[in-house]
Protein backbone atom coordinates (compact mmCIF):
# COMPACT_ATOMS: atom_id res chain seq x y z
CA UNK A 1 -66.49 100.77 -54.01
CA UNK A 2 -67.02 104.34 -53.13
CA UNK A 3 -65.68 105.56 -56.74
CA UNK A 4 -68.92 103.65 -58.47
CA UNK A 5 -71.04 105.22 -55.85
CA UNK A 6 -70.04 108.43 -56.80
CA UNK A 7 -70.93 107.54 -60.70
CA UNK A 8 -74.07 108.89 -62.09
CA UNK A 9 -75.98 105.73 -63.68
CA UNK A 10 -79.12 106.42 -65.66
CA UNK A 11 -82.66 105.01 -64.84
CA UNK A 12 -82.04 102.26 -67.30
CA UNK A 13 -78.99 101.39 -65.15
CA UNK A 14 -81.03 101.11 -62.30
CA UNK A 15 -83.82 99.24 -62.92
CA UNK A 16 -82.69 96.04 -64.47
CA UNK A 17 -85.84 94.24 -65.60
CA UNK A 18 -89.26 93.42 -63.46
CA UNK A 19 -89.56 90.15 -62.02
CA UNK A 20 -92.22 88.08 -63.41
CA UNK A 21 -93.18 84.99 -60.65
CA UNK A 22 -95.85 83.52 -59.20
CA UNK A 23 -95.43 85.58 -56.14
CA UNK A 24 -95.03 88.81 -58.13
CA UNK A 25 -98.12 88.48 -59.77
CA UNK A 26 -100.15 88.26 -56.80
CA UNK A 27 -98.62 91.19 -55.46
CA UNK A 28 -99.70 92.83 -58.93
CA UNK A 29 -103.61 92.29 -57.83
CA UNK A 30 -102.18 95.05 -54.43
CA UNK A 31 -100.69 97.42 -57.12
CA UNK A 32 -97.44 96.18 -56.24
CA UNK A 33 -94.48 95.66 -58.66
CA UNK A 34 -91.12 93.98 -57.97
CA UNK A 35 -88.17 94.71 -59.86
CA UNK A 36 -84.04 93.46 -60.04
CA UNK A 37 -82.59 96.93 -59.42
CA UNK A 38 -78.81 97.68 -59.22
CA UNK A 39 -77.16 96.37 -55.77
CA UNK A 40 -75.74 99.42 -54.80
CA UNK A 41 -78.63 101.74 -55.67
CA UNK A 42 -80.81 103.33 -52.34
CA UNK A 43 -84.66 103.70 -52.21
CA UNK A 44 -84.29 107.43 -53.12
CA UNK A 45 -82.91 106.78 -56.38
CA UNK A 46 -85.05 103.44 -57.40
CA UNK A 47 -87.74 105.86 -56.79
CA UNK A 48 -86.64 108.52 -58.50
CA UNK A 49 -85.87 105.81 -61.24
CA UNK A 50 -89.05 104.15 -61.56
CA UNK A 51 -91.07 108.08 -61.73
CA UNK A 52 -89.44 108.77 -63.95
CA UNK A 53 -89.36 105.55 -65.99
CA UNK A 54 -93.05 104.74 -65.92
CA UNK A 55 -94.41 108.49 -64.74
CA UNK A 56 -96.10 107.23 -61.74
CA UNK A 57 -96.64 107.88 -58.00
CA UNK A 58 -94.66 105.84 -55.45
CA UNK A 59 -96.42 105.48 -51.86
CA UNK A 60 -93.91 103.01 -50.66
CA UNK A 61 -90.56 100.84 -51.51
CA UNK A 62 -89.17 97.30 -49.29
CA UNK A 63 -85.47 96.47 -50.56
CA UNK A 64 -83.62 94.05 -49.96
CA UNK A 65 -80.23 92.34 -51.02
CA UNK A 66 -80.95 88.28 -51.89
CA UNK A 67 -77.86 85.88 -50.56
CA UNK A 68 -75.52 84.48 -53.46
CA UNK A 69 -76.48 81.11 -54.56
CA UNK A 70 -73.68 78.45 -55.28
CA UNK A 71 -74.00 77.06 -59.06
CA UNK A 72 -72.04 73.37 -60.14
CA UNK A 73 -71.46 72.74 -63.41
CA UNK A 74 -69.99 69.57 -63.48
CA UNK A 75 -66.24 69.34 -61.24
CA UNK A 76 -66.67 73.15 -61.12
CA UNK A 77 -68.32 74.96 -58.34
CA UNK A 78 -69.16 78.73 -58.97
CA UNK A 79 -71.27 81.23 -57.76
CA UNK A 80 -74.28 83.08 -59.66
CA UNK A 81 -74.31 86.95 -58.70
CA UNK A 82 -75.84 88.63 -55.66
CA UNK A 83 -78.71 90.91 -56.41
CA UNK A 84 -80.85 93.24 -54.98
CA UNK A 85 -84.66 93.22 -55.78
CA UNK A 86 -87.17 95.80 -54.92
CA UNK A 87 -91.00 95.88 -54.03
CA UNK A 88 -92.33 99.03 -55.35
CA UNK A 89 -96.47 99.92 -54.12
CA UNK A 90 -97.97 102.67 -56.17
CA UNK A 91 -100.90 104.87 -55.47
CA UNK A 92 -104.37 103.99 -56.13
CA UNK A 93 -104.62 105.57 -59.80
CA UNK A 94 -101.26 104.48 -61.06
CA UNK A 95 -100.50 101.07 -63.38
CA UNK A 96 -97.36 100.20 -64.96
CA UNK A 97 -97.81 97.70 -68.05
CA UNK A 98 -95.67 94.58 -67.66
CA UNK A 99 -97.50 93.06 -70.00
CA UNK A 100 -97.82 94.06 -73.82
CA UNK A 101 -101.39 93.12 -75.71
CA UNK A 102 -100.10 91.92 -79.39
């Protein structure tokens, strides 16, 4: 585990995708955005990460690491992966676009 600590990942390793939910969305209306983010990644580099993704300012980040959920498919019980997801509050002037107009 330390050896892929030690790895340099790029930004697009980082942040995996935003999360789009009902809860999410209300957060949006705070200037709040929640993203999947790599489980062994700290709030110093998911900051740096997101900056320098969607060039904005970061006032504050919440982590935290979701349980593993167990997954049947049929006989067969598995587990899906565990995951980390982060809350991300910019400043006042900031946006980040989730949402493309077509």
């Amino acid at each position: 585990m330390s050896n892929y600590l030690n790895v340099s990942r790029s930004n697009a390793q980082i942040i995996k995708y935003p999360i789009i939910t009902d809860k999410a969305t209300r957060l949006l209306e705070n200037n709040q955005y929640s993203f999947i983010v790599d489980r062994y990644s700290d709030k110093i580099t998911i900051k740096a990460a997101i900056e320098s993704l969607f060039d904005v300012k970061i006032i504050k980040i919440n982590t935290c690491r979701l349980p593993r959920k167990q997954k049947r498919v049929g006989k067969y019980i598995g587990w899906k992966p565990q995951y980390k997801k982060a809350i991300v509050t910019l400043s006042e002037s900031d946006v980040i676009n989730l949402f493309t107009d077509n």
